[in-house]
N, C-alpha and C. Protein backbone atom coordinates (compact mmCIF):
# COMPACT_ATOMS: atom_id res chain seq x y z
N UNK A 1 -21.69 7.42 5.18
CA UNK A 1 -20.52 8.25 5.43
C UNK A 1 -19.31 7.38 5.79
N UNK A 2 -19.53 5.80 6.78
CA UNK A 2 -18.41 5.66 6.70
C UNK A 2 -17.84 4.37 5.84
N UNK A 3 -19.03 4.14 5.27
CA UNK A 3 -18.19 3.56 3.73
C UNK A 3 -17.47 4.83 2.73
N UNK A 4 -17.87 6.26 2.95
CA UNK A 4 -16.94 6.74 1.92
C UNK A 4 -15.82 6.91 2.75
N UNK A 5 -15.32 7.19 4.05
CA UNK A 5 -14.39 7.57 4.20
C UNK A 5 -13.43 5.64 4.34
N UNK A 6 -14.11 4.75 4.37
CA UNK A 6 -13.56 3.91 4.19
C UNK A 6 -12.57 3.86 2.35
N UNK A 7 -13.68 3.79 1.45
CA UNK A 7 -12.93 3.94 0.22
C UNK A 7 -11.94 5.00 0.18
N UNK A 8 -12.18 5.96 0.88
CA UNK A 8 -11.18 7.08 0.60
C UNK A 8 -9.54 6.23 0.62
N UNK A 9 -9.66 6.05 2.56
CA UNK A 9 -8.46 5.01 3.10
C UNK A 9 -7.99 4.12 2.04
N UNK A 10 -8.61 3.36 1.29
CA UNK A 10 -8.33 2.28 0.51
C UNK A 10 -7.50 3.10 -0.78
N UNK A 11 -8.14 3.86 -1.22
CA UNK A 11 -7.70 4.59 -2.25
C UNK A 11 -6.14 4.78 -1.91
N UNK A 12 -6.42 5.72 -0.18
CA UNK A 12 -4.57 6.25 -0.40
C UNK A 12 -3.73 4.92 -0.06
N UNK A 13 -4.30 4.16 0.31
CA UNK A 13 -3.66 2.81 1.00
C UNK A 13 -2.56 2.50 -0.16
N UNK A 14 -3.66 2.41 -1.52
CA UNK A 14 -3.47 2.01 -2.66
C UNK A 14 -2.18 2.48 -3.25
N UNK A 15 -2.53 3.75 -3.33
CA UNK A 15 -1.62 5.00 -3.78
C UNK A 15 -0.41 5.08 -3.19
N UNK A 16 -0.50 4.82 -1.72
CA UNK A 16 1.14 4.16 -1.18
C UNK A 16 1.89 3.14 -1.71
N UNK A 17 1.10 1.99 -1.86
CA UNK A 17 1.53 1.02 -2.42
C UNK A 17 2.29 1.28 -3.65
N UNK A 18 1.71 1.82 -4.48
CA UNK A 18 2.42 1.94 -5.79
C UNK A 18 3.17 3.07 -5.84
N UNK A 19 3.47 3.80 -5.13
CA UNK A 19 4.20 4.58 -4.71
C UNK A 19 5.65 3.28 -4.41
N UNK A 20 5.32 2.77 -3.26
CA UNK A 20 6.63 2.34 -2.47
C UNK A 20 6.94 0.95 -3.77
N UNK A 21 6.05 0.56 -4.44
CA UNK A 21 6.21 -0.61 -5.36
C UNK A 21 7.28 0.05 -6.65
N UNK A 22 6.99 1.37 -7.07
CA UNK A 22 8.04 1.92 -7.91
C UNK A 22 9.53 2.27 -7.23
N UNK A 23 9.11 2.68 -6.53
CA UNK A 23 10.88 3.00 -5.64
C UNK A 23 11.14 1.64 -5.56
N UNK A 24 10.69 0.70 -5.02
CA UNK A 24 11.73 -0.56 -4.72
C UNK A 24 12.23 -0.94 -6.07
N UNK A 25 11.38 -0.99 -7.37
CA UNK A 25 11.82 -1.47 -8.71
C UNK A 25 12.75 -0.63 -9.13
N UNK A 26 13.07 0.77 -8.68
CA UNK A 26 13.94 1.44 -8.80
C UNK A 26 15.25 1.62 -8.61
N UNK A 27 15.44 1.16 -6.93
CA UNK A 27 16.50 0.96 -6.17
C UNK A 27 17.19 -0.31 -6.44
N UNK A 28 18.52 -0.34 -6.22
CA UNK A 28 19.12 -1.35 -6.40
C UNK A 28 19.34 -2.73 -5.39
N UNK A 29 19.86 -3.62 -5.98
CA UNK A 29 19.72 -4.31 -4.73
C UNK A 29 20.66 -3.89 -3.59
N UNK A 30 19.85 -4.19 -2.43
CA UNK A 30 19.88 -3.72 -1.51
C UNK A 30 19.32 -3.28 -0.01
N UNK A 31 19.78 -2.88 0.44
CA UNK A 31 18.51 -2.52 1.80
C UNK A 31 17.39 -1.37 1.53
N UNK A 32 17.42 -0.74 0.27
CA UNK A 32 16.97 0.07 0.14
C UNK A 32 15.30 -0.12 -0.52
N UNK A 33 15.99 -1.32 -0.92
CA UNK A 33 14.86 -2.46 -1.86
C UNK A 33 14.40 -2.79 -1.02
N UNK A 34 14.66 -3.67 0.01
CA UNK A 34 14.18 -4.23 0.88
C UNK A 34 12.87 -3.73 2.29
N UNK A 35 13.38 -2.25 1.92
CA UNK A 35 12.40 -1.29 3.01
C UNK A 35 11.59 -1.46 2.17
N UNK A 36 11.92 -0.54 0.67
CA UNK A 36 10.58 -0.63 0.14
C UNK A 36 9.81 -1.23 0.20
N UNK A 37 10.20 -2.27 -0.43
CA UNK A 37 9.02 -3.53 -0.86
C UNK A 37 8.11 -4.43 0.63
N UNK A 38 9.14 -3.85 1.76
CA UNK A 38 8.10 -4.05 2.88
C UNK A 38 6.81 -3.06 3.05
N UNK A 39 7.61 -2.03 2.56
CA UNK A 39 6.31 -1.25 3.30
C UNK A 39 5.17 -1.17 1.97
N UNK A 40 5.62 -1.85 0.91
CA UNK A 40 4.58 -1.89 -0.41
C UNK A 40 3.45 -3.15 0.01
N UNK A 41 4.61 -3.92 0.80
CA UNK A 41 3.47 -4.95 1.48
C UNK A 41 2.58 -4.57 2.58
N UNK A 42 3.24 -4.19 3.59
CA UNK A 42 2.43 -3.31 4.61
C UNK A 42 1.48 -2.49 3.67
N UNK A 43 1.41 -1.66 2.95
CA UNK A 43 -0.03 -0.57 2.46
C UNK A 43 -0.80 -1.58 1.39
N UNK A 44 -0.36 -2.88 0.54
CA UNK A 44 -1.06 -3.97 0.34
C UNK A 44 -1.99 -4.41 0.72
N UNK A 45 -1.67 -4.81 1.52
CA UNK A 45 -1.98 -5.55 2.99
C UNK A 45 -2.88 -4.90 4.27
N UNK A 46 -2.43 -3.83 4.01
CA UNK A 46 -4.13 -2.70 4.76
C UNK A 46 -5.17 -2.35 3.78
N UNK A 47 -4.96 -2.32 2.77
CA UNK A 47 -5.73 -2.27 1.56
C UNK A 47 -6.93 -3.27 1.37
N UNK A 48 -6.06 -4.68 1.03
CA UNK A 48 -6.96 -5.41 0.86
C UNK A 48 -7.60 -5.97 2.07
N UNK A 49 -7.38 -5.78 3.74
CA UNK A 49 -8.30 -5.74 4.97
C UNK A 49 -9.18 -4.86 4.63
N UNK A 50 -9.09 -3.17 4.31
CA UNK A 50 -9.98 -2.60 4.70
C UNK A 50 -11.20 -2.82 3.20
N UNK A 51 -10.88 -3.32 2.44
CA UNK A 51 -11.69 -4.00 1.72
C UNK A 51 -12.24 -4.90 1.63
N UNK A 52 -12.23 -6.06 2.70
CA UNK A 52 -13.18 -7.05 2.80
C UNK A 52 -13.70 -6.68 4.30
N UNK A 53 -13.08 -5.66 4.56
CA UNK A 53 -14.45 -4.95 6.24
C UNK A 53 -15.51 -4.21 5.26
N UNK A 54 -15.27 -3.61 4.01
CA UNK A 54 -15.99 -3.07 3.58
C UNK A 54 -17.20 -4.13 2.66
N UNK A 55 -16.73 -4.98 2.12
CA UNK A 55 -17.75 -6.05 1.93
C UNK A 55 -17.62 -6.40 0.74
C-alpha cells in the first residue's frame, strides 16, 4: 500500500513538473519564467527523491 501511494505522489509530482515546464517555455523572458522554471525544479526534484526512497 505504501509503495502505491508512493507512485501515485511521483506520478503527480511528475505532472506538475510538466505542467510548470510548459508555462515557463511559454512565458516570456522574465520573472514569470523564472517562477516557473523554479518550481519545475522544485516538483523535479521531489520526484526523482521520492523515487530512489522507492528503490
Amino acid at each position: 500500500m505504501e509503495t502505491l501511494k508512493l507512485e501515485w505522489k511521483i506520478r503527480w509530482y511528475l505532472w506538475q513538473a510538466k505542467k510548470y515546464s510548459k508555462k515557463a517555455n511559454k512565458a516570456g523572458w522574465g520573472l514569470d519564467r523564472n517562477m516557473y522554471f523554479q518550481k519545475y525544479c522544485y516538483y523535479q526534484d521531489k520526484a526523482r527523491i521520492m523515487e530512489e526512497k522507492l528503490g
